[in-house]
PDB file of N, CA and C in Angstrom:
ATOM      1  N   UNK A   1     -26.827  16.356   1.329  1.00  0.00           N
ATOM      2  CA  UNK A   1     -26.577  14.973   1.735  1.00  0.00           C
ATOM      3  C   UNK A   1     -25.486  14.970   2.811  1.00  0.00           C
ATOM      4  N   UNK A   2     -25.939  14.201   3.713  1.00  0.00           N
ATOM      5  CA  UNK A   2     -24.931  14.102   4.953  1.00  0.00           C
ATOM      6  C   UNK A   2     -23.810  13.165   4.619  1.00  0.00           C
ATOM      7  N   UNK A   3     -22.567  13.543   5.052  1.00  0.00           N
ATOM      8  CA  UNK A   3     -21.373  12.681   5.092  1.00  0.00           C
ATOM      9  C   UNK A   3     -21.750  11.734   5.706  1.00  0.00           C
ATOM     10  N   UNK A   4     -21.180  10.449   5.491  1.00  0.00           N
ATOM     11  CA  UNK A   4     -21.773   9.344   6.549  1.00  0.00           C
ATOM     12  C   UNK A   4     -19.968   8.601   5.892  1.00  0.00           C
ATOM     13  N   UNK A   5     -18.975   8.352   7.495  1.00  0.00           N
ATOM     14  CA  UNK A   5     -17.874   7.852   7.645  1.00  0.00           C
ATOM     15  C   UNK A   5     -17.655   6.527   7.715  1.00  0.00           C
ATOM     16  N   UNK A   6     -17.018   5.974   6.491  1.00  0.00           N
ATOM     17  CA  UNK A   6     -16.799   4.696   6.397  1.00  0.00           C
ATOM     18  C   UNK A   6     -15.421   4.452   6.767  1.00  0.00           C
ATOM     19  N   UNK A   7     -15.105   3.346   7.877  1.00  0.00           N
ATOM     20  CA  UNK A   7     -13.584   2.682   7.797  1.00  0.00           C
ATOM     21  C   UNK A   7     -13.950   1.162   8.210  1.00  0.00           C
ATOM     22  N   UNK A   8     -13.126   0.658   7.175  1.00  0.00           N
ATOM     23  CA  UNK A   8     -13.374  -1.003   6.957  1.00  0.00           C
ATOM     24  C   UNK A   8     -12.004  -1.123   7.543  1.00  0.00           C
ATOM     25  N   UNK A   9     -11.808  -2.174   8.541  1.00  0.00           N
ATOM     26  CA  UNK A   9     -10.398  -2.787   8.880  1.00  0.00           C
ATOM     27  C   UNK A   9     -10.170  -4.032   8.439  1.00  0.00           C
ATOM     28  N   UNK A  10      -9.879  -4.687   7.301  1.00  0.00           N
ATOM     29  CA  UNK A  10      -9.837  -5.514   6.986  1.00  0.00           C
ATOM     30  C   UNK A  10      -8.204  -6.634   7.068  1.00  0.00           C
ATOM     31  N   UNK A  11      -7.298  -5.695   7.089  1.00  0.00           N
ATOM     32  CA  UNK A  11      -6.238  -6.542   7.614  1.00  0.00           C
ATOM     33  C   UNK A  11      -6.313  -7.903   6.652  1.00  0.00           C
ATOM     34  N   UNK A  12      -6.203  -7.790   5.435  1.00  0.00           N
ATOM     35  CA  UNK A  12      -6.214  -8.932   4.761  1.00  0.00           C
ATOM     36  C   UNK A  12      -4.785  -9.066   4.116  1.00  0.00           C
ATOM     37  N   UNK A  13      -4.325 -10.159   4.110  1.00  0.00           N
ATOM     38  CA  UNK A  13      -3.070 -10.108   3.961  1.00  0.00           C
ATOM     39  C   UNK A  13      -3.140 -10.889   2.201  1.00  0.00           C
ATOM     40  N   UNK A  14      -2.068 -10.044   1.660  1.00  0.00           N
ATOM     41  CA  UNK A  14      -1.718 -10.346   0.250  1.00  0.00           C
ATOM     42  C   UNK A  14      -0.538 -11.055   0.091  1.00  0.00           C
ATOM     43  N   UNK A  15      -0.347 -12.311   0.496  1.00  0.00           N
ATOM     44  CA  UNK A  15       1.053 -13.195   0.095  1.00  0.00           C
ATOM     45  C   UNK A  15       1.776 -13.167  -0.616  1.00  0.00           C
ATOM     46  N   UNK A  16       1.283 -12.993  -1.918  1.00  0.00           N
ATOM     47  CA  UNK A  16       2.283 -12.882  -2.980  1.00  0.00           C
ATOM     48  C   UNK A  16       2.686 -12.029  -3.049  1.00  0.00           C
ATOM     49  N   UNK A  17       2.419 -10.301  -2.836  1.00  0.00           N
ATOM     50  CA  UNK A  17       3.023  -9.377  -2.803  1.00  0.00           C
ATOM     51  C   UNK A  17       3.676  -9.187  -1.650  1.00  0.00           C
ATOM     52  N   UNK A  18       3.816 -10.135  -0.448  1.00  0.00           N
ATOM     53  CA  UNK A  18       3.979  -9.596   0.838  1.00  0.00           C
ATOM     54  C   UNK A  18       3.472  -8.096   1.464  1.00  0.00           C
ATOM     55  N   UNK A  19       2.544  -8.521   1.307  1.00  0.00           N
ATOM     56  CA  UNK A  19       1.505  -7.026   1.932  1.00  0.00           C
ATOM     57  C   UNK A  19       0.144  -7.191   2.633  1.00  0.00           C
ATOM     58  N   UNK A  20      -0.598  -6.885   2.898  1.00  0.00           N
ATOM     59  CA  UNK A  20      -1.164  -6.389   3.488  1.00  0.00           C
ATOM     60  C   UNK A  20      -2.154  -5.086   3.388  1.00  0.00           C
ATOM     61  N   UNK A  21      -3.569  -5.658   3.204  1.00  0.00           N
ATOM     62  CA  UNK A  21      -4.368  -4.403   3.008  1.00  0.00           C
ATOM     63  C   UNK A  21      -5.085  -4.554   4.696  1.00  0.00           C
ATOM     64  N   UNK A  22      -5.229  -3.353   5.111  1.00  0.00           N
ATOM     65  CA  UNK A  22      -5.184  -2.935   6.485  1.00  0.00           C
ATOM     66  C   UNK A  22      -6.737  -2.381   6.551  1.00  0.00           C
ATOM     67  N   UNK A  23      -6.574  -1.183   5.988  1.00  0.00           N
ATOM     68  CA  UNK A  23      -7.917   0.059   6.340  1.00  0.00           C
ATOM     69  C   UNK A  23      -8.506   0.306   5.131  1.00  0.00           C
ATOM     70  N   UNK A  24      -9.609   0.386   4.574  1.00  0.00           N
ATOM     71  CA  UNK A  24     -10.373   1.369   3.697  1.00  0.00           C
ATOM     72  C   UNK A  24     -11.113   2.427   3.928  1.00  0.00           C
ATOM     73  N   UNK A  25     -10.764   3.798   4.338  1.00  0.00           N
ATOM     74  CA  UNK A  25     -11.931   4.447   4.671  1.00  0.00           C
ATOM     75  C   UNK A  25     -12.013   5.739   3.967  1.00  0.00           C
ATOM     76  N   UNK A  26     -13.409   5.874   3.999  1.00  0.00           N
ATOM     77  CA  UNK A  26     -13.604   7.437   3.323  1.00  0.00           C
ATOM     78  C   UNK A  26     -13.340   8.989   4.400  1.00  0.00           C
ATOM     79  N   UNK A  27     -12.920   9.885   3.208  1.00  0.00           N
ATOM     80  CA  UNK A  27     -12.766  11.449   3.854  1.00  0.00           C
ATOM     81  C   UNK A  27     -13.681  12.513   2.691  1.00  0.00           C
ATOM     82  N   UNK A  28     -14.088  13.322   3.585  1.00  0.00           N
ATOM     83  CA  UNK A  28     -14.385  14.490   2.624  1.00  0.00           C
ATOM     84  C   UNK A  28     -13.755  15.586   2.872  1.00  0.00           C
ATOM     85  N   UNK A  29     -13.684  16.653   1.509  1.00  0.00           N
ATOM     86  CA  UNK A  29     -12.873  17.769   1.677  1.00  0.00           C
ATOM     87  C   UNK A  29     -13.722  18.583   2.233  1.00  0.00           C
ATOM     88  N   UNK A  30     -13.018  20.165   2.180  1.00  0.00           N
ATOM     89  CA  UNK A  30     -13.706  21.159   2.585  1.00  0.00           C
ATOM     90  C   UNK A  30     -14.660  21.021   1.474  1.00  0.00           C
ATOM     91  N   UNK A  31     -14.875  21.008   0.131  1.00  0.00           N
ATOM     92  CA  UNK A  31     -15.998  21.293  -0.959  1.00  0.00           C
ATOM     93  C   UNK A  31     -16.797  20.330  -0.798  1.00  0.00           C
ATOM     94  N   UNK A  32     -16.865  19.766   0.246  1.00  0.00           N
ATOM     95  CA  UNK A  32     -18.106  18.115   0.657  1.00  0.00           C
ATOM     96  C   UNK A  32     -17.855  16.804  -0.532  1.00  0.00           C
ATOM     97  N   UNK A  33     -16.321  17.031  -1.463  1.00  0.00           N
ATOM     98  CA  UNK A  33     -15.981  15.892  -2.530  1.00  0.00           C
ATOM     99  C   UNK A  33     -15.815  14.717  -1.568  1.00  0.00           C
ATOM    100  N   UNK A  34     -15.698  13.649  -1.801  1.00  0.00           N
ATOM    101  CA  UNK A  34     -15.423  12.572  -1.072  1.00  0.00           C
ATOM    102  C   UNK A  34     -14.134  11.491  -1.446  1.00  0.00           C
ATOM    103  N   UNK A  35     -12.968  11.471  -0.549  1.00  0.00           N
ATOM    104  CA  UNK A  35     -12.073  10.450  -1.370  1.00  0.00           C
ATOM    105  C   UNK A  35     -11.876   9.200  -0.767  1.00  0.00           C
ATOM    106  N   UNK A  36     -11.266   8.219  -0.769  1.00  0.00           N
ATOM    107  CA  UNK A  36     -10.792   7.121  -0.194  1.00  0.00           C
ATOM    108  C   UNK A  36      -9.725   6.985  -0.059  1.00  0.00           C
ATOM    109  N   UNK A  37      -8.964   6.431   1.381  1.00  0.00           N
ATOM    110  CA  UNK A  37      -8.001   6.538   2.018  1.00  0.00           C
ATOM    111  C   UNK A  37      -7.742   5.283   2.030  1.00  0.00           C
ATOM    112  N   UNK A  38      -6.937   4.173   1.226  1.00  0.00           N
ATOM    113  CA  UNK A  38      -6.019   2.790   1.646  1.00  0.00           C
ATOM    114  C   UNK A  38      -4.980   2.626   2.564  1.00  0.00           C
ATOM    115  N   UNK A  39      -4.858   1.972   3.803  1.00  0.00           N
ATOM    116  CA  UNK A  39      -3.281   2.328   4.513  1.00  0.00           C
ATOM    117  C   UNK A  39      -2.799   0.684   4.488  1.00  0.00           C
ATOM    118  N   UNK A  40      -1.640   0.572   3.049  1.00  0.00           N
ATOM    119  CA  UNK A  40      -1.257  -0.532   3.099  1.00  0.00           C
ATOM    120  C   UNK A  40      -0.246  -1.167   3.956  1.00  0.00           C
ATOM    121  N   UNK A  41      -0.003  -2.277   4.562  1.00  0.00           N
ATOM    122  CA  UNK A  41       1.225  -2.769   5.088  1.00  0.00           C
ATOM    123  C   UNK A  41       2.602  -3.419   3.775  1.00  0.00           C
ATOM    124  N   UNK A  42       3.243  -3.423   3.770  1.00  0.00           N
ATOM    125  CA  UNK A  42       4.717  -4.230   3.119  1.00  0.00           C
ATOM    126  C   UNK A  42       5.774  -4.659   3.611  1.00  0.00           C
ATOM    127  N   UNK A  43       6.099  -5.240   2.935  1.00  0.00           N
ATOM    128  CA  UNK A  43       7.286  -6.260   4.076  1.00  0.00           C
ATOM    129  C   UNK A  43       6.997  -6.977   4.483  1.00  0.00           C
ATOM    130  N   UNK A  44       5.566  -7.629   4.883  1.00  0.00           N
ATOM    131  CA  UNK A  44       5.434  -8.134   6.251  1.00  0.00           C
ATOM    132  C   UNK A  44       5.763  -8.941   6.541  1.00  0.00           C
ATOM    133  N   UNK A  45       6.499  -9.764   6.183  1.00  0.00           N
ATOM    134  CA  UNK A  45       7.736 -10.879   6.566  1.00  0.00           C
ATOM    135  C   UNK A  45       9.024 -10.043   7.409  1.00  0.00           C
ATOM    136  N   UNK A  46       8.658  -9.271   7.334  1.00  0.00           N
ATOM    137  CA  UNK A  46       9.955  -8.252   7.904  1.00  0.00           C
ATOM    138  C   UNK A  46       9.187  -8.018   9.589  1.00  0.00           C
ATOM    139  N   UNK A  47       7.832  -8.193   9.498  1.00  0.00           N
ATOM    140  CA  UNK A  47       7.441  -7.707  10.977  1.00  0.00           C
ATOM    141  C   UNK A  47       7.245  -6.508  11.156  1.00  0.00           C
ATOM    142  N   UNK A  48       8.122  -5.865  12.396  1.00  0.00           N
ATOM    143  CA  UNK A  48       8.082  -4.475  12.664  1.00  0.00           C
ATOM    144  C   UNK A  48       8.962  -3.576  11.713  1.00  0.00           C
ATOM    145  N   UNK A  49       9.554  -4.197  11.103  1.00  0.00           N
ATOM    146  CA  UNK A  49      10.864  -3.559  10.115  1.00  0.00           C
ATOM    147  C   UNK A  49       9.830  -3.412   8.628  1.00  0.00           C
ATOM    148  N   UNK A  50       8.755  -3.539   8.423  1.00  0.00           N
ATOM    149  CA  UNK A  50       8.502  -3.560   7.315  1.00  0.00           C
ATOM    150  C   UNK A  50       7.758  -1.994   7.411  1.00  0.00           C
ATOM    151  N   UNK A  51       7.004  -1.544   6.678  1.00  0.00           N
ATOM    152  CA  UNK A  51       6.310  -0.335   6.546  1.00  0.00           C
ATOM    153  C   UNK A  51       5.126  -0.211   5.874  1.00  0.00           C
ATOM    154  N   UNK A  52       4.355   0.679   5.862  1.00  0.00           N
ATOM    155  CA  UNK A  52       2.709   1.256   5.972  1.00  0.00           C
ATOM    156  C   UNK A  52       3.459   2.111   4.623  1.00  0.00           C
ATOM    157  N   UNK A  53       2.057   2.367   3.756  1.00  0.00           N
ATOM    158  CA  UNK A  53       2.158   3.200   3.125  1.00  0.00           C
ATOM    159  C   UNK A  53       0.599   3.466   2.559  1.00  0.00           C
ATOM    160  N   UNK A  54       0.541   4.968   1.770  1.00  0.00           N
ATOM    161  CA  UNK A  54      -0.937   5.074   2.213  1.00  0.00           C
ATOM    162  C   UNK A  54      -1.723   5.073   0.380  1.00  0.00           C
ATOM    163  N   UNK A  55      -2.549   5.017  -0.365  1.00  0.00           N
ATOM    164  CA  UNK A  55      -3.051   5.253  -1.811  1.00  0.00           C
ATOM    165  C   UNK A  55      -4.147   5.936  -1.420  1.00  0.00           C
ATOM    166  N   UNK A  56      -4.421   6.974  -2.270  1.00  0.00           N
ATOM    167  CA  UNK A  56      -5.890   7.755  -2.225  1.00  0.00           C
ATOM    168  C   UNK A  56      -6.526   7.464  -3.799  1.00  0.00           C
ATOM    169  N   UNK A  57      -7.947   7.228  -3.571  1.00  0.00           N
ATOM    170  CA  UNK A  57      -8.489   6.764  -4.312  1.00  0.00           C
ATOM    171  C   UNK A  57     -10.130   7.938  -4.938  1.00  0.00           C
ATOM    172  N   UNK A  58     -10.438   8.072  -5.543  1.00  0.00           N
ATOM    173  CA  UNK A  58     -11.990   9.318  -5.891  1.00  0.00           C
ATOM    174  C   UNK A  58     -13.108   7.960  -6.066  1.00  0.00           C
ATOM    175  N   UNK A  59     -12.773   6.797  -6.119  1.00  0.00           N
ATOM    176  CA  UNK A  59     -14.353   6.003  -5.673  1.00  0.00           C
ATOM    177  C   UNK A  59     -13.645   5.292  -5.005  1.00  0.00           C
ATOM    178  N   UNK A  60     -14.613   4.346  -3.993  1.00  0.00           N
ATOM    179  CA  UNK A  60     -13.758   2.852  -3.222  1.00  0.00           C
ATOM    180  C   UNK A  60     -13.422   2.222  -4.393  1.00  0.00           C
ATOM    181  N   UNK A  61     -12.078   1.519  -3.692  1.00  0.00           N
ATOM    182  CA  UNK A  61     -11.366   0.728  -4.411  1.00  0.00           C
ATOM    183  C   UNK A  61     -11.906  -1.208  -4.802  1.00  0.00           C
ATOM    184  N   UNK A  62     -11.763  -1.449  -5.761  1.00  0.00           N
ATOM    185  CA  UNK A  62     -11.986  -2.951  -5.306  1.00  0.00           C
ATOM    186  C   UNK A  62     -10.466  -3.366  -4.993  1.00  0.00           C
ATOM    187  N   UNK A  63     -10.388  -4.518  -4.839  1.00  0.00           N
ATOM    188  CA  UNK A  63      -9.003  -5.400  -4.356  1.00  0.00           C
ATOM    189  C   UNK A  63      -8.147  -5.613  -5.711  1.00  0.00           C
ATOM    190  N   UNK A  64      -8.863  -5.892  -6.725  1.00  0.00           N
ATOM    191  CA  UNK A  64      -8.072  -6.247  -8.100  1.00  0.00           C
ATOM    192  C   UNK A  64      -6.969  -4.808  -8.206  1.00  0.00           C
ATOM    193  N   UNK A  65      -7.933  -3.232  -7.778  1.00  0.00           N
ATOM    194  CA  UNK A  65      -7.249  -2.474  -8.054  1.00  0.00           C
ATOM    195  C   UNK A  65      -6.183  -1.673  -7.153  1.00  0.00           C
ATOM    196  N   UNK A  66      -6.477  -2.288  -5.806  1.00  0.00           N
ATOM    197  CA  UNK A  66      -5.830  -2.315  -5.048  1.00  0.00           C
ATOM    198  C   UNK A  66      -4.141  -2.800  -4.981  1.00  0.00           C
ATOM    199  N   UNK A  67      -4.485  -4.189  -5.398  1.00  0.00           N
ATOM    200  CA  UNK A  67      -3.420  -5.173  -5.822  1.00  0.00           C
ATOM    201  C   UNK A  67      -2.222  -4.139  -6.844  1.00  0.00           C
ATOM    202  N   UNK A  68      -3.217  -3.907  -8.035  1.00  0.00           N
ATOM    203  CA  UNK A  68      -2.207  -3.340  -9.301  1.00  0.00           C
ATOM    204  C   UNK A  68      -1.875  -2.236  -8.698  1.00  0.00           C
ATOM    205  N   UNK A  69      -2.381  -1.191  -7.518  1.00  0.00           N
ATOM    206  CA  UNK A  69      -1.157  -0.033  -7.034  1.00  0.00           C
ATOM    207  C   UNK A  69      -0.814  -0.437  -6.579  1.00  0.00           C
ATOM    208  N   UNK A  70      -0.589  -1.497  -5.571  1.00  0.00           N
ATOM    209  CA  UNK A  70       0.321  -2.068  -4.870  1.00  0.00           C
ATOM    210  C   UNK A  70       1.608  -2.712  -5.854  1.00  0.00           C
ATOM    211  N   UNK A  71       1.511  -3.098  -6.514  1.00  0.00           N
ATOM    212  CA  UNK A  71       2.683  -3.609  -7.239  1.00  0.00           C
ATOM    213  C   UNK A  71       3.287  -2.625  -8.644  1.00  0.00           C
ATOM    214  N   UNK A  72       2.585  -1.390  -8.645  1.00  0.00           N
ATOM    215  CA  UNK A  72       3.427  -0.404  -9.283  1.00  0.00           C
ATOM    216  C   UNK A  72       3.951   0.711  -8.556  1.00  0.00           C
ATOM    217  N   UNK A  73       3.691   0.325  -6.883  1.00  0.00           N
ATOM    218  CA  UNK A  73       4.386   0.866  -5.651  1.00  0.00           C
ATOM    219  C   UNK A  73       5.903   0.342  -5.535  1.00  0.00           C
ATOM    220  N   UNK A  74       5.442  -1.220  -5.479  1.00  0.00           N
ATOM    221  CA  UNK A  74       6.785  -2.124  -4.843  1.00  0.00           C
ATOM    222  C   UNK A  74       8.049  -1.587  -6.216  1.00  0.00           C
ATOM    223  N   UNK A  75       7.184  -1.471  -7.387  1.00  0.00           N
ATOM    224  CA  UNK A  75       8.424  -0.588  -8.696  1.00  0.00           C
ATOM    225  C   UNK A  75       9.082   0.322  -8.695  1.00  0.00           C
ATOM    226  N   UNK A  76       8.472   1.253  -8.103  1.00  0.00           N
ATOM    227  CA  UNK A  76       8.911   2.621  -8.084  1.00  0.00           C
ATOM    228  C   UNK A  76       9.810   2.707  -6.796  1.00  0.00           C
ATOM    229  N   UNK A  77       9.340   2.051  -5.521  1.00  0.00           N
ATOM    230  CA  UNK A  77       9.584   1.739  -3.970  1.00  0.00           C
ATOM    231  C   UNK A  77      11.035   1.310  -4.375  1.00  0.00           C
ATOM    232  N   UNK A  78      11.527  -0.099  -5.297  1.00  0.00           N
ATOM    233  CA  UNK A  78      12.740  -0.635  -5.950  1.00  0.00           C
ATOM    234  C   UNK A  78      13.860   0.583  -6.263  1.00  0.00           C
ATOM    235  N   UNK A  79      13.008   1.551  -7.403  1.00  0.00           N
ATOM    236  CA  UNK A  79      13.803   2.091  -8.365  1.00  0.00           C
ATOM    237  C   UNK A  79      14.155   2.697  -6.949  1.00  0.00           C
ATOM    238  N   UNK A  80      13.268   3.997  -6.280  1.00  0.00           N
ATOM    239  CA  UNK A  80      13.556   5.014  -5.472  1.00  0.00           C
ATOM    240  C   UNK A  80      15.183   4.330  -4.446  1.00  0.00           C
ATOM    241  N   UNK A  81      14.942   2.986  -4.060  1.00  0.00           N
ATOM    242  CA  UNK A  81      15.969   2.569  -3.208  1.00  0.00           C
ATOM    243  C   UNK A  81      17.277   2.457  -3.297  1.00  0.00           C
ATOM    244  N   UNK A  82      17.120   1.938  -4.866  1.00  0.00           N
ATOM    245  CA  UNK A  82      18.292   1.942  -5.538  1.00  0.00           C
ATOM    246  C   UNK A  82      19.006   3.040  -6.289  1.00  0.00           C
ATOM    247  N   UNK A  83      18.247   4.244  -6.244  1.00  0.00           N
ATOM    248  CA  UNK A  83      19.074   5.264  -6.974  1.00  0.00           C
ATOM    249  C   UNK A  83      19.915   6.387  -5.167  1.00  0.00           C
ATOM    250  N   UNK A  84      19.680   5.414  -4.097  1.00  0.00           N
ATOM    251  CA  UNK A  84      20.453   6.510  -2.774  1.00  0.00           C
ATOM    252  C   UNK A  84      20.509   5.537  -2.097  1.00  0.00           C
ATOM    253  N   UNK A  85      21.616   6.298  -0.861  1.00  0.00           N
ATOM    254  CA  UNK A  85      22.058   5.268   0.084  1.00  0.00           C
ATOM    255  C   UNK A  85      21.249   4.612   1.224  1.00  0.00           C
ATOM    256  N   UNK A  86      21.309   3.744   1.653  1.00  0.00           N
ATOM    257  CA  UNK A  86      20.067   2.775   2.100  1.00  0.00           C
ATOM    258  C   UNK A  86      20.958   2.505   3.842  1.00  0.00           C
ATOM    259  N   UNK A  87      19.845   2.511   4.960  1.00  0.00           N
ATOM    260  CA  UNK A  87      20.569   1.906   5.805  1.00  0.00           C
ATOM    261  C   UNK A  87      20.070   0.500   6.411  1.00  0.00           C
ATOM    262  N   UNK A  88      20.442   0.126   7.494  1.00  0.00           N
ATOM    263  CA  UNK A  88      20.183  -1.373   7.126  1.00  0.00           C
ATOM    264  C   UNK A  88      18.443  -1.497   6.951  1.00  0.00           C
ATOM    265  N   UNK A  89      17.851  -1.370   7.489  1.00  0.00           N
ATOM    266  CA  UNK A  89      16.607  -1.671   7.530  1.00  0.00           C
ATOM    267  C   UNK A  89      16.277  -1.276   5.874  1.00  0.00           C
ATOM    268  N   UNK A  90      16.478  -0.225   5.253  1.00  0.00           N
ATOM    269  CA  UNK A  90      16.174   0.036   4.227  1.00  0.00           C
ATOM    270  C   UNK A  90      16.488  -0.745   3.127  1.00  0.00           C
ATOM    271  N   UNK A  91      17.485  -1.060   3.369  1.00  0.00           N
ATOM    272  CA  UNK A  91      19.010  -2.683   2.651  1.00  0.00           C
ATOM    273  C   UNK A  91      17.416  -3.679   2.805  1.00  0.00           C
ATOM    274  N   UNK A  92      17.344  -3.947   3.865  1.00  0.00           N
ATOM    275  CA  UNK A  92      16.764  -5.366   3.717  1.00  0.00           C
ATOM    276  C   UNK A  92      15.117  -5.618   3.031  1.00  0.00           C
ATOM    277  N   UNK A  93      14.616  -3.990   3.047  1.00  0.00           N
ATOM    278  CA  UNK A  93      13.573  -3.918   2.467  1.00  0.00           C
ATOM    279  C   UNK A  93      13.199  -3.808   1.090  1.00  0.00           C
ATOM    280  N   UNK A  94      14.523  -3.672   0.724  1.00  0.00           N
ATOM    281  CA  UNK A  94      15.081  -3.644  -0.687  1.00  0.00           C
ATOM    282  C   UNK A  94      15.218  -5.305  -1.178  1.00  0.00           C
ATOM    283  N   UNK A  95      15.987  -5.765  -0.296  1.00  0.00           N
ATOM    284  CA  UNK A  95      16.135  -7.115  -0.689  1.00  0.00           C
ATOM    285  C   UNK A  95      14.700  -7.949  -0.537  1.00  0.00           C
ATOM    286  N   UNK A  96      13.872  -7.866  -0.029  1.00  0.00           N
ATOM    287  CA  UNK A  96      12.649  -8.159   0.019  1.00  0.00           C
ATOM    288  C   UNK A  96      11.487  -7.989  -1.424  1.00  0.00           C
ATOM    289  N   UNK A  97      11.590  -6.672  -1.382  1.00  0.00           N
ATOM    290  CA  UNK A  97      10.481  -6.191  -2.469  1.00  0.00           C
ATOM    291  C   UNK A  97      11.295  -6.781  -3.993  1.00  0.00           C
ATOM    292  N   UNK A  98      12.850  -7.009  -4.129  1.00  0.00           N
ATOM    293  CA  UNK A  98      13.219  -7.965  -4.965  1.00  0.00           C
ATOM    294  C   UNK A  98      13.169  -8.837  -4.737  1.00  0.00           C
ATOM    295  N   UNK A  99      12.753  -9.672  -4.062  1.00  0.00           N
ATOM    296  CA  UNK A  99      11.905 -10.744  -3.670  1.00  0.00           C
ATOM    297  C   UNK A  99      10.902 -11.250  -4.081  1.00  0.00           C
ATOM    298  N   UNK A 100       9.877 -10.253  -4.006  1.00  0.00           N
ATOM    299  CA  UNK A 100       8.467 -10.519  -4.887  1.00  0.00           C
ATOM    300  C   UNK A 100       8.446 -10.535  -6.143  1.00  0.00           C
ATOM    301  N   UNK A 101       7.868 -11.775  -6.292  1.00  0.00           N
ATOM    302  CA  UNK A 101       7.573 -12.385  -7.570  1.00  0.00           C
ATOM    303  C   UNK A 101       6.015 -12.242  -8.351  1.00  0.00           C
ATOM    304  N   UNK A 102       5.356 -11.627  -9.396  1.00  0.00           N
ATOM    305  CA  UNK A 102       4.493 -11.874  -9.835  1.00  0.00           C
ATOM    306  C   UNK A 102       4.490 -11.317 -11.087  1.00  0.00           C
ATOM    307  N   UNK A 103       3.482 -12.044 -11.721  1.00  0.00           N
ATOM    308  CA  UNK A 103       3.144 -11.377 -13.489  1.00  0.00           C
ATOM    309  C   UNK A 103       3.411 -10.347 -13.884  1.00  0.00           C
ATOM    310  N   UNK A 104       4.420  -9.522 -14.404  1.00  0.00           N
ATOM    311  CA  UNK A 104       4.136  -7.805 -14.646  1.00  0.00           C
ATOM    312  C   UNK A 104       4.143  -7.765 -15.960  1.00  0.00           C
ATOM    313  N   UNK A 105       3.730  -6.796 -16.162  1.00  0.00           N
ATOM    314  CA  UNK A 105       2.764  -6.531 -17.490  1.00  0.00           C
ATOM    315  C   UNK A 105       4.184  -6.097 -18.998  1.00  0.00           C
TER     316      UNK A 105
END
């Protein structure tokens, strides 16, 4: 079976998390496995100061599950910030992602 290359640009923006889903596309390895590549945006109230970050996935993702790594990113993204020293841009991206507000489990 032939590889056949999927990239969706969807650029859909997630408000409540302040994010941004950008790209969905597939890769295969050398063993012809196939994974999925997410390249999320955050911050984006921040603009150019905010940042990309990427999730790999072994089937396409839907959005529900998209969403829930995205917001056990912005957790870990928190903890990581707060345990070292931050410079400004990093300061304010901090103050941001404590910012976001939603349901956690």
């Amino acid at each position: 079976m032939k590889f056949e290359k999927i990239k969706e640009r969807l650029f859909k923006p997630i408000p409540k998390l302040d994010a941004e889903i950008r790209t969905i596309e597939n890769e295969q390895y050398e063993d012809e496995s196939i994974y999925w590549v997410v390249e999320i945006g955050l911050c984006e109230s921040m603009g150019e100061r905010g940042y990309n970050f990427t999730l790999f996935y072994d089937e396409k993702p839907i959005e529900t599950e998209i969403i829930k790594d995205i917001k056990i990113h912005i957790e870990e993204q928190i903890h990581t910030f707060q345990s070292k020293v931050l410079g400004g841009t990093e300061e304010k991206q901090l103050e941001t992602l404590r910012g976001i507000e939603w349901e956690k489990k």
